[in-house]
N, C-alpha and C. Protein backbone atom coordinates (compact mmCIF):
# COMPACT_ATOMS: atom_id res chain seq x y z
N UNK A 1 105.81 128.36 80.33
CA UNK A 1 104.76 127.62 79.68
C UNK A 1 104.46 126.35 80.49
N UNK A 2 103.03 126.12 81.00
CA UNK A 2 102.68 125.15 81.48
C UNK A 2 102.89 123.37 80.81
N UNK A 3 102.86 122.70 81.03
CA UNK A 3 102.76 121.23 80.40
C UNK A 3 101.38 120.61 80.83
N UNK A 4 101.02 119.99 79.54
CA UNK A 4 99.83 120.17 79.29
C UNK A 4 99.73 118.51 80.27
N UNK A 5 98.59 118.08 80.88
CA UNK A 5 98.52 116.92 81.23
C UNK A 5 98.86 115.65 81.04
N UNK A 6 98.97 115.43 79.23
CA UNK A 6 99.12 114.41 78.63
C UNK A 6 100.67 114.25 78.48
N UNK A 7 101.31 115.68 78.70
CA UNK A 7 102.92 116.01 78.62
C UNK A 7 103.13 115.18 79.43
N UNK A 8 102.84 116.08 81.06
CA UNK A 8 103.22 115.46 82.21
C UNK A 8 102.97 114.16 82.65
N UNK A 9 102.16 113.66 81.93
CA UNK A 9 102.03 112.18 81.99
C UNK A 9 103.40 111.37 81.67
N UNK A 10 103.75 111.91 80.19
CA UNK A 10 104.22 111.32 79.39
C UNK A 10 106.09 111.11 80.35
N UNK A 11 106.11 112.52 80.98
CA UNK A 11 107.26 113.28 81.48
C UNK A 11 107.67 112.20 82.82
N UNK A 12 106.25 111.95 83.47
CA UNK A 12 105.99 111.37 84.98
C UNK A 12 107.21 110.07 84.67
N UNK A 13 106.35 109.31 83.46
CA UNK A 13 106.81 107.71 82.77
C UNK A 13 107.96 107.54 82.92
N UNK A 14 108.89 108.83 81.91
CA UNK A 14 109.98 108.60 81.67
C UNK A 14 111.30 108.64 82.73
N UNK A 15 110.82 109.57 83.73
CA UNK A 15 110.94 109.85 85.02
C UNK A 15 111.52 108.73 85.76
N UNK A 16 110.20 107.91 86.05
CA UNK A 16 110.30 106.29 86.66
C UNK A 16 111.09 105.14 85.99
N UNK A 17 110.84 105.71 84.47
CA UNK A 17 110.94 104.60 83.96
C UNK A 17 112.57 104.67 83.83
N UNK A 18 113.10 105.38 83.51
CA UNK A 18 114.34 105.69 83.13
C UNK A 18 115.28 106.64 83.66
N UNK A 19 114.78 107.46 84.38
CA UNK A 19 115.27 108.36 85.58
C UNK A 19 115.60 108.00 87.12
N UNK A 20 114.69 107.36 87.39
CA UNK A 20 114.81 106.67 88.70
C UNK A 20 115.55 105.65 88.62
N UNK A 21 115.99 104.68 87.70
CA UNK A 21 117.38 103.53 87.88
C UNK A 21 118.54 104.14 87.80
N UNK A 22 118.73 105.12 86.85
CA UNK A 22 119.82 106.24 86.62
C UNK A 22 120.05 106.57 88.02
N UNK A 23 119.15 107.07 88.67
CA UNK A 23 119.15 107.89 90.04
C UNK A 23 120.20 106.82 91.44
N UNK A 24 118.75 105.86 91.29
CA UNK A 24 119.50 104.63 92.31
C UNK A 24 120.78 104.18 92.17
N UNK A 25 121.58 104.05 90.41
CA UNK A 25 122.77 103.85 90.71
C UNK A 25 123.88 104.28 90.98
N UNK A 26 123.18 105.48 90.84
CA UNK A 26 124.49 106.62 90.75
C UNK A 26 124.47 106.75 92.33
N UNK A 27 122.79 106.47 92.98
CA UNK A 27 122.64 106.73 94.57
C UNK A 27 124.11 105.79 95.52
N UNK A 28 123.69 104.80 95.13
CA UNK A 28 124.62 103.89 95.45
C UNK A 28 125.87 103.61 95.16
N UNK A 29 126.34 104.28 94.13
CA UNK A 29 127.45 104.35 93.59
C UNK A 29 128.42 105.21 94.68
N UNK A 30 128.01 106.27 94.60
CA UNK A 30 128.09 107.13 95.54
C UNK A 30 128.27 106.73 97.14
N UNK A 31 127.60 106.33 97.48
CA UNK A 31 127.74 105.61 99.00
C UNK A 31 128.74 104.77 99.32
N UNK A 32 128.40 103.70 97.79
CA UNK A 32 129.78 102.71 98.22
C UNK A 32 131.39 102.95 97.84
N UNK A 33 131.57 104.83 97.28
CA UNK A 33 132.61 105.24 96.84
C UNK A 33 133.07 105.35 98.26
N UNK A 34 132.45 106.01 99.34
CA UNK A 34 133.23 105.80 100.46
C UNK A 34 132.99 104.46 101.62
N UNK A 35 134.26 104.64 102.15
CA UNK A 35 134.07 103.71 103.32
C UNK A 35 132.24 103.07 103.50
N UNK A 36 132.45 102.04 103.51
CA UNK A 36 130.51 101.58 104.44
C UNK A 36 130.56 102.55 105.45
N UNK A 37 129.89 103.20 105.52
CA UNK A 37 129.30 104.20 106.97
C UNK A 37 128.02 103.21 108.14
N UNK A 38 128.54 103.10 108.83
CA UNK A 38 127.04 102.41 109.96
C UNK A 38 125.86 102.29 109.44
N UNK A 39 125.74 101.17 109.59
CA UNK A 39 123.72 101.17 109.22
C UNK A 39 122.90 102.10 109.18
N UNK A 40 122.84 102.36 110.76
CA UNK A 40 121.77 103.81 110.56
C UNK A 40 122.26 105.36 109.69
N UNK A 41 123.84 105.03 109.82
CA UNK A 41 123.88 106.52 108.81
C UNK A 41 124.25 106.26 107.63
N UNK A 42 124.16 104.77 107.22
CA UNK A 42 124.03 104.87 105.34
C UNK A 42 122.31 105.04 105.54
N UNK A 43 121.28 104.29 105.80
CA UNK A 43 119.89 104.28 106.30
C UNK A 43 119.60 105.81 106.11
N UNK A 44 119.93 106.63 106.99
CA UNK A 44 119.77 107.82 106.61
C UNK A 44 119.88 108.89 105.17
N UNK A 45 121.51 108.30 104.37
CA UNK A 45 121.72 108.67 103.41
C UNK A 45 120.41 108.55 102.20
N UNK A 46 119.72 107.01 102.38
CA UNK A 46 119.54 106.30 101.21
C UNK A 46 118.12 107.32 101.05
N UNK A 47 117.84 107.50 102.94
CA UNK A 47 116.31 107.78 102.49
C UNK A 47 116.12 109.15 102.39
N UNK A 48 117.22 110.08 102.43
CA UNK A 48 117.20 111.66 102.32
C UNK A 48 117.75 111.73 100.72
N UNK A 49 117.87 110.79 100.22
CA UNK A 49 118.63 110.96 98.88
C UNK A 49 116.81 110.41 98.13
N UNK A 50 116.35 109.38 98.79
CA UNK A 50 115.20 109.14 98.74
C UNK A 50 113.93 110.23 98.30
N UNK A 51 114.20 110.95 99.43
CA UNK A 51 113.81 112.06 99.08
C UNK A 51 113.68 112.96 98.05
N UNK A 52 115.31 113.19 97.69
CA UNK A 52 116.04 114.17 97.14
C UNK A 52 115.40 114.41 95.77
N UNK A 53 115.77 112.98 95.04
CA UNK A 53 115.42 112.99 93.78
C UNK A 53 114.23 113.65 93.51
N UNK A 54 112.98 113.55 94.23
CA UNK A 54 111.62 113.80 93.66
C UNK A 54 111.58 115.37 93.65
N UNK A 55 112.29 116.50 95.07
CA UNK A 55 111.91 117.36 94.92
C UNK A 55 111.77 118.24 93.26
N UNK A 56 112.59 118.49 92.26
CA UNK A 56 112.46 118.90 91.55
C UNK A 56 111.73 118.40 90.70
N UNK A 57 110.78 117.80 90.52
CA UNK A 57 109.84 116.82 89.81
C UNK A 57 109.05 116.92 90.33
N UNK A 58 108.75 117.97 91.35
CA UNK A 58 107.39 117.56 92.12
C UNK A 58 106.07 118.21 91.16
N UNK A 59 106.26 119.04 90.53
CA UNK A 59 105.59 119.66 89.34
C UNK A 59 104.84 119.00 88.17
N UNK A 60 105.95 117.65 87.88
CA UNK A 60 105.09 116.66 86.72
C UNK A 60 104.45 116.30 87.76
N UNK A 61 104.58 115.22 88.75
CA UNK A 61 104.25 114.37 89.54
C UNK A 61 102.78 114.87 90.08
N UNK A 62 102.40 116.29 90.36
CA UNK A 62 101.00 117.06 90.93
C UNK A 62 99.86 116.32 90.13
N UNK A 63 98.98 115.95 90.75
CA UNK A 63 98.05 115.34 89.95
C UNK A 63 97.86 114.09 88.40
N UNK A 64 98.89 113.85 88.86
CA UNK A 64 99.30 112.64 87.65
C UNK A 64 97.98 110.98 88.09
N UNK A 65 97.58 111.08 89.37
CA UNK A 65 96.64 109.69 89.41
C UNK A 65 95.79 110.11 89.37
N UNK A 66 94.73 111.74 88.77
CA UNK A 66 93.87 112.07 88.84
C UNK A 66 93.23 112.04 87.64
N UNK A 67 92.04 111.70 87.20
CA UNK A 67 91.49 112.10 85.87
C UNK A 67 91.65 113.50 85.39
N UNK A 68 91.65 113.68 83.86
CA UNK A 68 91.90 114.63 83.11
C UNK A 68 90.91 115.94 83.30
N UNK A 69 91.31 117.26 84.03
CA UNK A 69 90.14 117.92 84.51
C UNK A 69 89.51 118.89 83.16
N UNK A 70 90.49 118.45 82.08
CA UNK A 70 89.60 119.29 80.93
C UNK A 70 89.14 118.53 79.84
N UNK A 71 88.96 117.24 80.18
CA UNK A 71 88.47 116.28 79.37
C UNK A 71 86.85 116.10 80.16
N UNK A 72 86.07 115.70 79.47
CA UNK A 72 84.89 115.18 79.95
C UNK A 72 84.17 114.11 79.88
N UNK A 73 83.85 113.33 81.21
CA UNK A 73 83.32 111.92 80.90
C UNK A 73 82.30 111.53 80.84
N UNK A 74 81.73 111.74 80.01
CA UNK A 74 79.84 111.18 79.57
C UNK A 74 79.48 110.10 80.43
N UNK A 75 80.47 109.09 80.96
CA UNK A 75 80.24 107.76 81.63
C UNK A 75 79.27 108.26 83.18
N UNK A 76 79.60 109.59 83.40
CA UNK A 76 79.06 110.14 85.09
C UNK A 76 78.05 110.44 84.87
């Protein structure tokens, strides 16, 4: 079953809002469980973990800054 726009809106929010600090601390938590690793290869970690998080979310995230394509705006 698809999620309807106003879902994925709602889904995107909670995501950022409350998913992504969850994410970062546990990101870092994680890193600083071991040894500091070199600049460039914590650097590397932060931004492939950077990454990481969004892939499975990439689904809410599709068209979330776009207007509603089954709503209609009299304003045009």
């Amino acid at each position: 079953m698809a999620l309807s726009y106003q879902a994925r809106k709602r889904w995107a929010l909670a995501i950022l809002l409350i998913g992504l600090p969850v994410y970062l601390v546990a990101a870092v938590s994680l890193v600083d469980w071991f040894d500091r690793p070199p600049f460039g290869v914590e650097l590397a970690v932060y931004i492939g973990l950077g990454f990481l998080w969004a892939l499975p979310f990439r689904f809410i995230f599709k068209g979330i800054g776009q207007p509603d394509s089954k709503t209609k705006d009299n304003n045009r």
